[in-house]
PDB file of N, CA and C in Angstrom:
ATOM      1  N   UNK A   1     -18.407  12.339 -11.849  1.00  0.00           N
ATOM      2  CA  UNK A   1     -17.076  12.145 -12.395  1.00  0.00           C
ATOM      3  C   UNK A   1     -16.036  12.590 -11.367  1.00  0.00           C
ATOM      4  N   UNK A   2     -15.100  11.727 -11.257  1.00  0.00           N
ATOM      5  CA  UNK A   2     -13.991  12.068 -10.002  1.00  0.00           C
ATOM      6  C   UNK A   2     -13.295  13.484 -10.888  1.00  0.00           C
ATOM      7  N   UNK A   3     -12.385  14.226  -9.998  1.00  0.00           N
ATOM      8  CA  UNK A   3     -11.780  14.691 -10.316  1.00  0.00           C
ATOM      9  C   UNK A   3     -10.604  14.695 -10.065  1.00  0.00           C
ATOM     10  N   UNK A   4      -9.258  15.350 -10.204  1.00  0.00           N
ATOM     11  CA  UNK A   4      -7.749  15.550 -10.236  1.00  0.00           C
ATOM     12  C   UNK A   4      -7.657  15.534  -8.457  1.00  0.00           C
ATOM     13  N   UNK A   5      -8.284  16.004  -8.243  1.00  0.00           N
ATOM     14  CA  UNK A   5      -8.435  16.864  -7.055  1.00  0.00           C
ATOM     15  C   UNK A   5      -9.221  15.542  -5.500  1.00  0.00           C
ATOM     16  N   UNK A   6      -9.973  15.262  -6.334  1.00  0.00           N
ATOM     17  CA  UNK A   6     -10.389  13.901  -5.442  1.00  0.00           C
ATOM     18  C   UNK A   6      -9.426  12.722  -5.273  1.00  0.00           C
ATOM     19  N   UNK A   7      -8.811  12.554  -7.000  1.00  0.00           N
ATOM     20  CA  UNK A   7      -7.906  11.492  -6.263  1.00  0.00           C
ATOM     21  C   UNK A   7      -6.543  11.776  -5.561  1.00  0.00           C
ATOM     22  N   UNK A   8      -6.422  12.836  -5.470  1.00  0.00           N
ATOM     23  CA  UNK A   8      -4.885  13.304  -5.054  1.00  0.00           C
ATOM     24  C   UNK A   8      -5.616  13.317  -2.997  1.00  0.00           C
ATOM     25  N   UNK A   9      -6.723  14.045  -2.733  1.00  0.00           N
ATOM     26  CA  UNK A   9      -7.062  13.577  -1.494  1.00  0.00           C
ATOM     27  C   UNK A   9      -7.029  11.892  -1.265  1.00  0.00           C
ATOM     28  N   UNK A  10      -7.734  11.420  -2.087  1.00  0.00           N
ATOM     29  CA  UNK A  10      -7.644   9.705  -1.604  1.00  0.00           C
ATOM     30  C   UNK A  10      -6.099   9.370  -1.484  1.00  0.00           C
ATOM     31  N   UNK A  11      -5.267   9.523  -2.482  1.00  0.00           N
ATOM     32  CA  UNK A  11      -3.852   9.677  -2.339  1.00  0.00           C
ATOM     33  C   UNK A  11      -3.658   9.758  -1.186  1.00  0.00           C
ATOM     34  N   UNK A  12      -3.560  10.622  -0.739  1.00  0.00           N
ATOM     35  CA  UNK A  12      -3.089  11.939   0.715  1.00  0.00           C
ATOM     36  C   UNK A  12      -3.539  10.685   1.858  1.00  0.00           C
ATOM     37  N   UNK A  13      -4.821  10.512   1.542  1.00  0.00           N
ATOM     38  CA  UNK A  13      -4.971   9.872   2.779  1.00  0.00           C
ATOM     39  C   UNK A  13      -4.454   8.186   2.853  1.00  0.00           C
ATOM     40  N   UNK A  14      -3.948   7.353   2.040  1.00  0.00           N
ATOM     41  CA  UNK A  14      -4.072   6.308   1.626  1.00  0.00           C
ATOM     42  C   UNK A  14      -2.082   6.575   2.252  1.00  0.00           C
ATOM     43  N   UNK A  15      -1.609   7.318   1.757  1.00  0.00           N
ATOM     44  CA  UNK A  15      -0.296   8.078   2.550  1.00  0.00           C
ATOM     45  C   UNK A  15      -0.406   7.782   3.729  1.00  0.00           C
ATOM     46  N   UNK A  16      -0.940   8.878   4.278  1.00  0.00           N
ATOM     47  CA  UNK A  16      -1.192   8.705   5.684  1.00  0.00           C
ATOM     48  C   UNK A  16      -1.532   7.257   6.527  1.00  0.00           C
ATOM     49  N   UNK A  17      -2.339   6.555   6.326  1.00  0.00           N
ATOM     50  CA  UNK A  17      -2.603   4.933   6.327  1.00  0.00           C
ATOM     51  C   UNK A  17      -1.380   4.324   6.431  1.00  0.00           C
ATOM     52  N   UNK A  18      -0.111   4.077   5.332  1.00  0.00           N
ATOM     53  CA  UNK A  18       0.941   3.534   4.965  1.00  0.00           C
ATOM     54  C   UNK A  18       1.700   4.496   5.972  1.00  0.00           C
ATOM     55  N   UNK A  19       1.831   5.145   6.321  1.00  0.00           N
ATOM     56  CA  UNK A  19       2.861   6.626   7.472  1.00  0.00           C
ATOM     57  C   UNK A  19       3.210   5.626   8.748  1.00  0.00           C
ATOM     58  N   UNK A  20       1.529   5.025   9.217  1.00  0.00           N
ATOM     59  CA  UNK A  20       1.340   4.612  10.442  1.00  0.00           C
ATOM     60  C   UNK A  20       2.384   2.931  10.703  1.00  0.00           C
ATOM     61  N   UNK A  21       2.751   2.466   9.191  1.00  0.00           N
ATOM     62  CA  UNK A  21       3.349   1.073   8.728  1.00  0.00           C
ATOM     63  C   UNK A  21       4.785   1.580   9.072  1.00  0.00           C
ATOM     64  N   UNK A  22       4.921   2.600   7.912  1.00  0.00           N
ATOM     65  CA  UNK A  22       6.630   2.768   7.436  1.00  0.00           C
ATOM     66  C   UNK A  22       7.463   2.282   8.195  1.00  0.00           C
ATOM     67  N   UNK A  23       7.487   2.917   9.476  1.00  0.00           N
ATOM     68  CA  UNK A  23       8.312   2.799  10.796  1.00  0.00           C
ATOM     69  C   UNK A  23       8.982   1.490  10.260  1.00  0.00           C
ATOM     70  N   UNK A  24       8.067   0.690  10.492  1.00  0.00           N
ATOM     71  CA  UNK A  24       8.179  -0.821  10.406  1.00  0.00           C
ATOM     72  C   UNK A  24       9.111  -1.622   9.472  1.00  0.00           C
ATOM     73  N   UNK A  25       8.946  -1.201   8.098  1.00  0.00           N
ATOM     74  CA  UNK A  25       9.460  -1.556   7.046  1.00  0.00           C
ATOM     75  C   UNK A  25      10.573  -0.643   6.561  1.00  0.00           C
ATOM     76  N   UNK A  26      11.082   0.277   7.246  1.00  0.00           N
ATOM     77  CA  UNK A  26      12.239   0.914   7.380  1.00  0.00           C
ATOM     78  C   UNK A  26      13.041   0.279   8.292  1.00  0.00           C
ATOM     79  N   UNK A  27      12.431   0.033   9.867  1.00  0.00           N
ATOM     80  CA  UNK A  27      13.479  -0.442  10.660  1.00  0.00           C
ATOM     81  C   UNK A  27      13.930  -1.789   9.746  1.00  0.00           C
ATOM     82  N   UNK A  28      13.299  -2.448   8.928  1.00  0.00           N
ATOM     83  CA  UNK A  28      13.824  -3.963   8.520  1.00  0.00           C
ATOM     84  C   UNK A  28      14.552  -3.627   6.838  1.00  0.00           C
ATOM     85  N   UNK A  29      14.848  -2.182   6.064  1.00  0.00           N
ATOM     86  CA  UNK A  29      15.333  -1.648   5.308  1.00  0.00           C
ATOM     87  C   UNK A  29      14.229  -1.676   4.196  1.00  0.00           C
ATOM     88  N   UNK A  30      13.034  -1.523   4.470  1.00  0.00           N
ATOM     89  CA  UNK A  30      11.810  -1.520   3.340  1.00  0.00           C
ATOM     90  C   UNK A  30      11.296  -0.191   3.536  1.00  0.00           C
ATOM     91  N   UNK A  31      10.493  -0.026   2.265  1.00  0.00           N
ATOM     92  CA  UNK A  31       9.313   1.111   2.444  1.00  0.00           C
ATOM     93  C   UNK A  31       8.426   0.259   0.998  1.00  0.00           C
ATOM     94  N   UNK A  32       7.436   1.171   1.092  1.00  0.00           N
ATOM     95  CA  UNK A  32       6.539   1.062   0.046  1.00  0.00           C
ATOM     96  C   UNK A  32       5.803   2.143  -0.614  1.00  0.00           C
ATOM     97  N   UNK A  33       5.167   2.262  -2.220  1.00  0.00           N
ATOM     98  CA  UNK A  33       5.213   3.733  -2.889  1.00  0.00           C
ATOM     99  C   UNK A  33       4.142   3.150  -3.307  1.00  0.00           C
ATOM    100  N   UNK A  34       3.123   3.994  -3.231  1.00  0.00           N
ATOM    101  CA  UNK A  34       1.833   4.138  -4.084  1.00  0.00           C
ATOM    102  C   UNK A  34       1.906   4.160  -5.542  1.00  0.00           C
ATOM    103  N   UNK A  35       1.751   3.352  -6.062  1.00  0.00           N
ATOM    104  CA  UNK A  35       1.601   3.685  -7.655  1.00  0.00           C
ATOM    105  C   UNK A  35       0.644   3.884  -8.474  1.00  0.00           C
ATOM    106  N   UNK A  36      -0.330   3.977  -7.973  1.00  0.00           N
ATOM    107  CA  UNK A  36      -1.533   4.793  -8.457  1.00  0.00           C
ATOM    108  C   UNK A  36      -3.043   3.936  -7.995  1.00  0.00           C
ATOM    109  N   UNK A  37      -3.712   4.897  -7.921  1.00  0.00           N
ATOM    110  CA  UNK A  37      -5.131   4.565  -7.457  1.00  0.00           C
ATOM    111  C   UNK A  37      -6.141   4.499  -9.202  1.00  0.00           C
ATOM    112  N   UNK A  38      -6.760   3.473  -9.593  1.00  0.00           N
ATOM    113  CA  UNK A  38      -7.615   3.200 -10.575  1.00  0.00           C
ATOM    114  C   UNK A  38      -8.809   3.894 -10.584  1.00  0.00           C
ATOM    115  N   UNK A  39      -9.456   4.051 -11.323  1.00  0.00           N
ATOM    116  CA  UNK A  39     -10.640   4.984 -11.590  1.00  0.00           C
ATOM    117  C   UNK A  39     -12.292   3.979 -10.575  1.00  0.00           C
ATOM    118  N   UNK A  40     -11.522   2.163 -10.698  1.00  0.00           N
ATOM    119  CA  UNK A  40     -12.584   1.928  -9.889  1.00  0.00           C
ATOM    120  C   UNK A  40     -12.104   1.858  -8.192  1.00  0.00           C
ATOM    121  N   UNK A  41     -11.266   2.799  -7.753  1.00  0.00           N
ATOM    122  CA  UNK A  41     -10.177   2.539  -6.519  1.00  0.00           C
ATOM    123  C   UNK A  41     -10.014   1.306  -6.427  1.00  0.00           C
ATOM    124  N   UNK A  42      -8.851   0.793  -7.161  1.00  0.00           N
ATOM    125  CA  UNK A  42      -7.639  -0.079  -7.073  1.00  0.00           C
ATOM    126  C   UNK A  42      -6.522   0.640  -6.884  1.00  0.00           C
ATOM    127  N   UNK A  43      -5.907   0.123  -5.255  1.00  0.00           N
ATOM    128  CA  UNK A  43      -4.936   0.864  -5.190  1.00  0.00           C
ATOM    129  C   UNK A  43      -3.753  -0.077  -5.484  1.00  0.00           C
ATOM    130  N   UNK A  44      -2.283   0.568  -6.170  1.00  0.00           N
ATOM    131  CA  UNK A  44      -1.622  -0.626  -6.536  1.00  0.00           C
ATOM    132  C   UNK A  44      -0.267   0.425  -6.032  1.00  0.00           C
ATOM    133  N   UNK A  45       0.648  -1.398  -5.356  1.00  0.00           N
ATOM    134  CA  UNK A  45       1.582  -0.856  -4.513  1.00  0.00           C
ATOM    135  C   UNK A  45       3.162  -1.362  -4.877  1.00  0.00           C
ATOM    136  N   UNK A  46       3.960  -0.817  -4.203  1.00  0.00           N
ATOM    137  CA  UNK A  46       4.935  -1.598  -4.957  1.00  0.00           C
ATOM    138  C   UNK A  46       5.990  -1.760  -3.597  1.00  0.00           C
ATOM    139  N   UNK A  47       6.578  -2.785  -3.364  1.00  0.00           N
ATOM    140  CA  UNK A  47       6.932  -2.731  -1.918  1.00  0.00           C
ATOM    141  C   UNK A  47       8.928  -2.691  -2.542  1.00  0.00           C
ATOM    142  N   UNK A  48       9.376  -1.974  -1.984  1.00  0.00           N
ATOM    143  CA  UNK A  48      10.652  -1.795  -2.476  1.00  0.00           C
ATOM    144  C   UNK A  48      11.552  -1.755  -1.401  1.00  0.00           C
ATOM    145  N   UNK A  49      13.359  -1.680  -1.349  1.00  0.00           N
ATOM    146  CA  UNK A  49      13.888  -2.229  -0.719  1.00  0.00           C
ATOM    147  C   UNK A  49      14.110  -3.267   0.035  1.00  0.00           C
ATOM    148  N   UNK A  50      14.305  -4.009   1.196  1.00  0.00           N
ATOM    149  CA  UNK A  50      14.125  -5.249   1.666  1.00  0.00           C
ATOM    150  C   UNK A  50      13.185  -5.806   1.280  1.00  0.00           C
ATOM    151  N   UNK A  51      11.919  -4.995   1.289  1.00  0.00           N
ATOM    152  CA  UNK A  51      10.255  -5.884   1.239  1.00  0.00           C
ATOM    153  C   UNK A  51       9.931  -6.104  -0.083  1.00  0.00           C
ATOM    154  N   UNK A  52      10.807  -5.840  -1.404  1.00  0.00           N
ATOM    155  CA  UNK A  52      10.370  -6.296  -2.553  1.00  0.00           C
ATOM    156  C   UNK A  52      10.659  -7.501  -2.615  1.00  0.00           C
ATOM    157  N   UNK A  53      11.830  -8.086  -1.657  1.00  0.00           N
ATOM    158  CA  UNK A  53      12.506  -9.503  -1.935  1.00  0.00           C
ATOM    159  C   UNK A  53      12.207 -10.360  -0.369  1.00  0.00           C
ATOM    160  N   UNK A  54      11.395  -9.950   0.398  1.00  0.00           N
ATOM    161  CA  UNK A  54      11.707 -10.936   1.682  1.00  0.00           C
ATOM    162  C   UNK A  54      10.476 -11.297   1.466  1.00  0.00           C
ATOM    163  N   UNK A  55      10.666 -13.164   2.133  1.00  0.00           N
ATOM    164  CA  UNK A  55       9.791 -14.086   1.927  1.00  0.00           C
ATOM    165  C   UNK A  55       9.011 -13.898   3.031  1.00  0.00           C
ATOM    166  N   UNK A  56       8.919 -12.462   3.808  1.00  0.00           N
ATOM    167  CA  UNK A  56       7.756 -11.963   4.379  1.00  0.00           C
ATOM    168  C   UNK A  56       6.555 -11.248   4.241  1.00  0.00           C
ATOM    169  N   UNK A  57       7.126 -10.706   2.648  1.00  0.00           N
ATOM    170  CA  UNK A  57       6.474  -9.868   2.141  1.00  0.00           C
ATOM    171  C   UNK A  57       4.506  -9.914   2.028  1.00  0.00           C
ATOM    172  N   UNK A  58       4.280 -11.116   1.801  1.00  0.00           N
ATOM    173  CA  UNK A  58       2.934 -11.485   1.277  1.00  0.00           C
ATOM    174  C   UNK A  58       2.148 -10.985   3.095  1.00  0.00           C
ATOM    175  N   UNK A  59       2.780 -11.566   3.947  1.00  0.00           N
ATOM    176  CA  UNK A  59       1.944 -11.089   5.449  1.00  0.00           C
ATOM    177  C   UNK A  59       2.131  -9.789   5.804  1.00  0.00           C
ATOM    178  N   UNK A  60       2.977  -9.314   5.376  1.00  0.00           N
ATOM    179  CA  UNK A  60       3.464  -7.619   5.694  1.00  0.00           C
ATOM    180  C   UNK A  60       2.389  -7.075   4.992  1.00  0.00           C
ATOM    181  N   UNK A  61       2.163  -7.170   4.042  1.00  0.00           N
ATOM    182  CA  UNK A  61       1.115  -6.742   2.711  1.00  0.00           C
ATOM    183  C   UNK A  61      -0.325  -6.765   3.064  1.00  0.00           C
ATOM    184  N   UNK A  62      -1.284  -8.496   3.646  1.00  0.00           N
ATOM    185  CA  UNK A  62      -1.942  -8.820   4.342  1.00  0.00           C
ATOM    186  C   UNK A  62      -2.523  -7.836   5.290  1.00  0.00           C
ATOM    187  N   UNK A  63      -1.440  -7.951   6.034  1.00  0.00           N
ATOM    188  CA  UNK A  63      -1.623  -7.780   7.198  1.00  0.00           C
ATOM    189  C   UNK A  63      -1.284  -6.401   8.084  1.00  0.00           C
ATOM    190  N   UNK A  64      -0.459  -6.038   7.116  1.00  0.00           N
ATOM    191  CA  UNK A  64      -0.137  -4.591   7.508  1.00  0.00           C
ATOM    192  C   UNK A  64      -0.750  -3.413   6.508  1.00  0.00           C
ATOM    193  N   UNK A  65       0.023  -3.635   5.302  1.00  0.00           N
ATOM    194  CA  UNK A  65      -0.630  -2.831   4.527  1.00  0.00           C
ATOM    195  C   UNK A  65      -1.397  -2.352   3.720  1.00  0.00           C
ATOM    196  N   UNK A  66      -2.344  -3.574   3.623  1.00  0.00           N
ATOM    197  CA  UNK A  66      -3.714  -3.818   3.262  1.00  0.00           C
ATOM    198  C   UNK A  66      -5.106  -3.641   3.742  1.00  0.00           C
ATOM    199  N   UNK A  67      -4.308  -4.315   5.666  1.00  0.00           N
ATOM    200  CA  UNK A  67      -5.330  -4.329   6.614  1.00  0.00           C
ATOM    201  C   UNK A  67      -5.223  -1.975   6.799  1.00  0.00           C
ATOM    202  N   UNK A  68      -4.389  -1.182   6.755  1.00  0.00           N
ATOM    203  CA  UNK A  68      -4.449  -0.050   6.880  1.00  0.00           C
ATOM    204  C   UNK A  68      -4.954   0.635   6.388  1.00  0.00           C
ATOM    205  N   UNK A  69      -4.987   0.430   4.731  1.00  0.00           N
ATOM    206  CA  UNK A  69      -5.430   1.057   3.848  1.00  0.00           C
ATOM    207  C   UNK A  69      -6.994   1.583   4.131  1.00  0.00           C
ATOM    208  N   UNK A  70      -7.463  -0.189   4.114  1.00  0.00           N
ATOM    209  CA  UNK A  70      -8.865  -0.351   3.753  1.00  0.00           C
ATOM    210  C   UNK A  70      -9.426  -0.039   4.867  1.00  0.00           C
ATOM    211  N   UNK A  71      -9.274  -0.422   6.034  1.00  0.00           N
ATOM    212  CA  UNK A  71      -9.524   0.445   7.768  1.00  0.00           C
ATOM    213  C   UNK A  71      -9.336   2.137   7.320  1.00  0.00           C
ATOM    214  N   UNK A  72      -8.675   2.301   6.951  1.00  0.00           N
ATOM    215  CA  UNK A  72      -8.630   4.455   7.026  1.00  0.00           C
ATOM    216  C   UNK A  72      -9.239   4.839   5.761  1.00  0.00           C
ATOM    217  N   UNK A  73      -9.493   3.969   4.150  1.00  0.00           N
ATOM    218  CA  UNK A  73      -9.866   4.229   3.036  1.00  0.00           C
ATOM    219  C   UNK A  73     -11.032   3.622   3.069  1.00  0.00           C
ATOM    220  N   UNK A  74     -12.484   3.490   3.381  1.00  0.00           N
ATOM    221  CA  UNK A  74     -13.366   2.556   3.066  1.00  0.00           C
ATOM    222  C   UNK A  74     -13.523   2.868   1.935  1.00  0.00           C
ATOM    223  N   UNK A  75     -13.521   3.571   0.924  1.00  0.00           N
ATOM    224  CA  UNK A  75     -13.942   3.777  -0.439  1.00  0.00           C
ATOM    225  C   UNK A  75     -12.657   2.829  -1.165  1.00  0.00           C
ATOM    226  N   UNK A  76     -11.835   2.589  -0.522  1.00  0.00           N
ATOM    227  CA  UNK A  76     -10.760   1.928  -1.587  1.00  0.00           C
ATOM    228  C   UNK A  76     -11.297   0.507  -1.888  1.00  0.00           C
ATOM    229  N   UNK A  77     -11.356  -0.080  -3.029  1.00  0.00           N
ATOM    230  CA  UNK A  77     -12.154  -1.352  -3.298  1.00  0.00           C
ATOM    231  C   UNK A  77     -11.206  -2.454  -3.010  1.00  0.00           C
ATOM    232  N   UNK A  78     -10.079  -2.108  -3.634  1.00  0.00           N
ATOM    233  CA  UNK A  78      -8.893  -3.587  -3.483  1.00  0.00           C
ATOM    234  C   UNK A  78      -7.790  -2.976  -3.115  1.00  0.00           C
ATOM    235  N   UNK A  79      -6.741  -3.674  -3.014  1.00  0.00           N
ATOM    236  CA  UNK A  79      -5.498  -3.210  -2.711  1.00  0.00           C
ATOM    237  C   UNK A  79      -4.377  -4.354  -3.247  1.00  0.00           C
ATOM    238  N   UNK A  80      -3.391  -4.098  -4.026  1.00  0.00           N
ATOM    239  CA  UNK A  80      -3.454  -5.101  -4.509  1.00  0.00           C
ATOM    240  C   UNK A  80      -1.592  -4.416  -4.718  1.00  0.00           C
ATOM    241  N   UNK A  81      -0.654  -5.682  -4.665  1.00  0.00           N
ATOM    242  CA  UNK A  81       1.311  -5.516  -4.680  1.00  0.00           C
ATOM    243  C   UNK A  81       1.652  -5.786  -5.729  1.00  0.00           C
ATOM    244  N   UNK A  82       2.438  -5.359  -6.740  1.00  0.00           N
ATOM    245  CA  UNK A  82       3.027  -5.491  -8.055  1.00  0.00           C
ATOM    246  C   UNK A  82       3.926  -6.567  -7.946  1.00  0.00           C
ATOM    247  N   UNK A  83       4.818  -7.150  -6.689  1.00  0.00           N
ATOM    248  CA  UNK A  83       5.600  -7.492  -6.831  1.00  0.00           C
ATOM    249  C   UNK A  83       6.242  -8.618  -5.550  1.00  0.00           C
ATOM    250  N   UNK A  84       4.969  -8.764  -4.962  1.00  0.00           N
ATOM    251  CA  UNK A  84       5.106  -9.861  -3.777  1.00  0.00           C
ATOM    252  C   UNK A  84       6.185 -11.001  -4.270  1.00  0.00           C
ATOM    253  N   UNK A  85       6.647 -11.465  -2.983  1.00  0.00           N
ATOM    254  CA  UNK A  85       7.701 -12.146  -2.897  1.00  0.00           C
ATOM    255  C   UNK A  85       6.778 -13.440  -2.552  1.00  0.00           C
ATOM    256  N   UNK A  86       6.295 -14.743  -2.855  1.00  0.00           N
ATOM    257  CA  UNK A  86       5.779 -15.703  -2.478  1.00  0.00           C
ATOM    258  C   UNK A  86       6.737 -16.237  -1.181  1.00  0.00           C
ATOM    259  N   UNK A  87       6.027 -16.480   0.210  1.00  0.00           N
ATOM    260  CA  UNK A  87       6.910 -17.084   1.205  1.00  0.00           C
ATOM    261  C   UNK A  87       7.143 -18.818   0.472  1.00  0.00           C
ATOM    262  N   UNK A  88       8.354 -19.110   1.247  1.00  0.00           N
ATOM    263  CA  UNK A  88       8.958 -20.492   1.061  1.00  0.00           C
ATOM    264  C   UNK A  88       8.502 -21.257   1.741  1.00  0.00           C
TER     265      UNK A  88
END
């Protein structure tokens, strides 16, 4: 059985993962917030400021903050955005 304590490390580190992005999605007025990790690790994200609304969002996600997660989290199963912007 996980505990309080396990998922707040997966947290921590799943942080850290997204740390190595931020830069990125700040210089363009974005960040993104963890909104919680699922009991089967689903991590679910929510991309806010610029990146909740730019029709870049879906490759930023892809490719940045998906490809990070799961590279520094191998235990994380999916990774998955509340609120992607479909490109045009």
């Amino acid at each position: 059985m996980e505990t309080v304590l396990d998922n707040e490390i997966l947290v921590d580190r799943i942080e850290k993962a997204l740390n190595s992005i931020r830069p990125y999605l700040e210089a363009d007025g974005g960040n993104v917030k963890v909104l919680e990790v699922t009991s089967d690790k689903v991590v679910r994200l929510e991309l806010v400021g610029a990146c909740g609304s730019c029709p870049m969002s879906t490759m930023t996600f892809k490719a940045g903050l998906e490809e990070a997660i799961l590279k520094a989290v191998p235990e994380v199963s999916r990774v998955e955005a509340i609120n992607l912007t479909p490109a045009f």
